[in-house]
N, C-alpha and C. Protein backbone atom coordinates (compact mmCIF):
# COMPACT_ATOMS: atom_id res chain seq x y z
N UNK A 1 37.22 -79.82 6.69
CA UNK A 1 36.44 -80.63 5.78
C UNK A 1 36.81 -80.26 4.34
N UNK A 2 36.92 -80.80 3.32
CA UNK A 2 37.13 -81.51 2.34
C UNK A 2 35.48 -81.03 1.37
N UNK A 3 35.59 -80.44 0.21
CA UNK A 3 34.68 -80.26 -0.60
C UNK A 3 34.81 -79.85 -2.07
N UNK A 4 33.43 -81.13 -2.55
CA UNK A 4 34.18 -81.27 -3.67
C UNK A 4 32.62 -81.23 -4.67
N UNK A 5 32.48 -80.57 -5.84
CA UNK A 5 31.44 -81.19 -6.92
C UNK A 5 31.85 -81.68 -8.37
N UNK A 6 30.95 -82.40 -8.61
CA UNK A 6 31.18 -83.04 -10.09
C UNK A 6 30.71 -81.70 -11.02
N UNK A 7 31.38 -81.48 -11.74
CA UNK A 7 31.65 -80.46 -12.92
C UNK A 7 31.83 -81.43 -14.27
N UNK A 8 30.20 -81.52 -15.08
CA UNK A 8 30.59 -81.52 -16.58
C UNK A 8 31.72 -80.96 -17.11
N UNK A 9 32.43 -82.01 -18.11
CA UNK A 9 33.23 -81.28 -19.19
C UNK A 9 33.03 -81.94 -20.43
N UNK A 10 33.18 -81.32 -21.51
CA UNK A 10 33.49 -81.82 -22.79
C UNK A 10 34.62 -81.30 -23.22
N UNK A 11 34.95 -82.51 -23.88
CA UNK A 11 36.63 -82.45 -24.79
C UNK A 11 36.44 -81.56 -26.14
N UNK A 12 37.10 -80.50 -25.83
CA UNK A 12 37.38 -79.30 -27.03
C UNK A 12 37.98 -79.93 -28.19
N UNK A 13 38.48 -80.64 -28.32
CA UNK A 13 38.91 -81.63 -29.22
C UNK A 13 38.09 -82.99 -30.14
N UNK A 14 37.59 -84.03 -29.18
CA UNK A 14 37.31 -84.92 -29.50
C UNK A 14 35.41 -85.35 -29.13
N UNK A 15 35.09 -84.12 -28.64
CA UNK A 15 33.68 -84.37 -27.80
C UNK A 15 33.48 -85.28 -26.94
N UNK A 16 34.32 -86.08 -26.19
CA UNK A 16 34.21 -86.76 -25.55
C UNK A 16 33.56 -86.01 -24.31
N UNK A 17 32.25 -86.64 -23.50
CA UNK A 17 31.87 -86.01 -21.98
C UNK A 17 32.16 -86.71 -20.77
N UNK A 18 32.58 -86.47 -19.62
CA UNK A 18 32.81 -86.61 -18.81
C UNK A 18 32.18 -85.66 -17.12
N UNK A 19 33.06 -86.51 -16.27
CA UNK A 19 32.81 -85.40 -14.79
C UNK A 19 34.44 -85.23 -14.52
N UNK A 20 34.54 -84.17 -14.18
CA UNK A 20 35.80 -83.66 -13.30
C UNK A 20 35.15 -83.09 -11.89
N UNK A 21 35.82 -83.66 -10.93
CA UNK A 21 35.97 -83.49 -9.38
C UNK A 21 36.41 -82.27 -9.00
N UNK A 22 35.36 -81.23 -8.92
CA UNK A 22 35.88 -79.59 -8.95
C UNK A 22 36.43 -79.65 -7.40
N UNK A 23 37.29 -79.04 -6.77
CA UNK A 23 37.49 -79.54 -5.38
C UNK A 23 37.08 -78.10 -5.19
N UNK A 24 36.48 -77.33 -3.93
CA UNK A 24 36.37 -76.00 -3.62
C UNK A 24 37.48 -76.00 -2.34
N UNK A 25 37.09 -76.57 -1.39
CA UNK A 25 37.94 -76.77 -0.35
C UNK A 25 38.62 -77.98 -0.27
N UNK A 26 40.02 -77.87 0.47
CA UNK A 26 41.08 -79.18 0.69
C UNK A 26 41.53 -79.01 2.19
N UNK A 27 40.98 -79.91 3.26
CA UNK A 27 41.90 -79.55 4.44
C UNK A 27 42.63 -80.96 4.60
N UNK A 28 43.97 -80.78 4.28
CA UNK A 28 44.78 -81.81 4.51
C UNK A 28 45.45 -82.24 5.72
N UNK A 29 44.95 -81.67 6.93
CA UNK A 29 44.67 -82.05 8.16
C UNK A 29 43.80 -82.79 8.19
N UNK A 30 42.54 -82.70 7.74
CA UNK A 30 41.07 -84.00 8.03
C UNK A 30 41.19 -84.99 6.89
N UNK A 31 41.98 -84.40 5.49
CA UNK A 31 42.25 -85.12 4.24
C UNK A 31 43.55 -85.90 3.83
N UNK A 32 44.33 -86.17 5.20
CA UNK A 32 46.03 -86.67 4.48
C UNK A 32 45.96 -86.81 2.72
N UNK A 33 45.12 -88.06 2.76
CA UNK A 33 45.63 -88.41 1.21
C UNK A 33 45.49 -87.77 0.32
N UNK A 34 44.68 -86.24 0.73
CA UNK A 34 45.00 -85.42 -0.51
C UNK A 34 46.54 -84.65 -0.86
N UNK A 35 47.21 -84.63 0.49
CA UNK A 35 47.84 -83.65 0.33
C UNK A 35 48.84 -84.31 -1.09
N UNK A 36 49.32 -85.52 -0.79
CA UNK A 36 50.22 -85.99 -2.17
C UNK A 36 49.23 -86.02 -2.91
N UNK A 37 47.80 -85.76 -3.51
CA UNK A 37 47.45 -85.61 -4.77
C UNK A 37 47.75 -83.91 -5.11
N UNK A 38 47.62 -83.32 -4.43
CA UNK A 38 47.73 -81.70 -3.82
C UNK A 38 49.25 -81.68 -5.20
N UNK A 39 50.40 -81.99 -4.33
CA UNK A 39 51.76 -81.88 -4.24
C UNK A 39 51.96 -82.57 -5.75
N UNK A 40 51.39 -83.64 -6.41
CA UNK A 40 51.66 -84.33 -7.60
C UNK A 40 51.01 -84.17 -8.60
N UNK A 41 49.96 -82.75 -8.27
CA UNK A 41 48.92 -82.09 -9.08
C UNK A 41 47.93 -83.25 -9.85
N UNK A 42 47.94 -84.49 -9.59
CA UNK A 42 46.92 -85.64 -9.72
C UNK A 42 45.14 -85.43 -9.37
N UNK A 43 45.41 -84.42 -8.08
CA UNK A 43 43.71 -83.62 -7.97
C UNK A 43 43.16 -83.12 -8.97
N UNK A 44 44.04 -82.25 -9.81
CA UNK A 44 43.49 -81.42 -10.67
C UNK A 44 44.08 -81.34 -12.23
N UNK A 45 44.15 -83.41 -11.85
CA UNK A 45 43.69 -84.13 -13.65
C UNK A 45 42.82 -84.45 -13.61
N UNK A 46 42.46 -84.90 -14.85
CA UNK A 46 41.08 -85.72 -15.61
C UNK A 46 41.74 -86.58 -17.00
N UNK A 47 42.11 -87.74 -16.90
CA UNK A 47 42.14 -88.30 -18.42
C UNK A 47 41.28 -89.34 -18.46
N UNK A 48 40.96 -88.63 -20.19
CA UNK A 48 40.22 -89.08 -20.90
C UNK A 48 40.58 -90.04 -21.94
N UNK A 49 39.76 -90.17 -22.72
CA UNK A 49 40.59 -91.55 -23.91
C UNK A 49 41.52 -90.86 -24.63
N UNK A 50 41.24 -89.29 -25.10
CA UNK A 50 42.64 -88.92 -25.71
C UNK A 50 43.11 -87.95 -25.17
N UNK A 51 42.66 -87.44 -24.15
CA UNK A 51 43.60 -86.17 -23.60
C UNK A 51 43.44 -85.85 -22.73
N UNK A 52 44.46 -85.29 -21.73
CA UNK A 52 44.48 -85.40 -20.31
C UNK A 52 43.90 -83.53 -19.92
N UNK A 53 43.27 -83.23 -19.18
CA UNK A 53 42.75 -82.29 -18.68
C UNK A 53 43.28 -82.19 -17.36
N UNK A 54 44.00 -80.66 -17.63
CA UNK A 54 44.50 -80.11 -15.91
C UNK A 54 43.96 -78.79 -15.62
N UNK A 55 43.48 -78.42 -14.89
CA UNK A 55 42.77 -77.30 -14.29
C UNK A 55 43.68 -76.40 -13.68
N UNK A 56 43.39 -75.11 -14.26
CA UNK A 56 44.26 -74.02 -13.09
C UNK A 56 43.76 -74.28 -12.02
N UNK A 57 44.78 -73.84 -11.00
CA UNK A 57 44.09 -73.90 -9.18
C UNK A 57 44.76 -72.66 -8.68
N UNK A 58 44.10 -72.39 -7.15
CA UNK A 58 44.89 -70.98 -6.71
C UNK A 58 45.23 -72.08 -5.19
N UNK A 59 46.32 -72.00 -4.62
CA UNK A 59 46.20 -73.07 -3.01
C UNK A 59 46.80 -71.77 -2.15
N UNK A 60 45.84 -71.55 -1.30
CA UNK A 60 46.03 -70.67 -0.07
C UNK A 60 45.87 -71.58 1.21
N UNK A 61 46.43 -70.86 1.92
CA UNK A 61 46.65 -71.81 3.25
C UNK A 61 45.69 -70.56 4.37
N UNK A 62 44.98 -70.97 5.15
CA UNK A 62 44.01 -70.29 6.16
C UNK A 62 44.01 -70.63 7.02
């Protein structure tokens, strides 16, 4: 299973607020279509009107 919460952000820049899709868990066995967001690091963007937000991630396999 697949788990995910909405995480406030504000733009350090422009104050713009938003949600980013915090993912905790990814099983790309029950999730195919994550795995190409996984692989194209598209999971862990966020754009906004002026600037795109990418999140460090750690991906372990279990």
């Amino acid at each position: 299973m697949s788990k995910y919460h909405d995480e406030p952000i504000i733009c350090p820049k422009c104050g713009e607020q938003g949600t980013f899709q915090l993912w905790e868990t990814v099983n790309v066995d029950l999730d195919p279509e994550l795995r190409k967001k996984i692989f194209n690091e598209e999971l862990f963007l966020k754009r906004g009107e002026r600037i795109v937000y990418k999140l460090k991630y750690i991906l372990t396999d279990k």
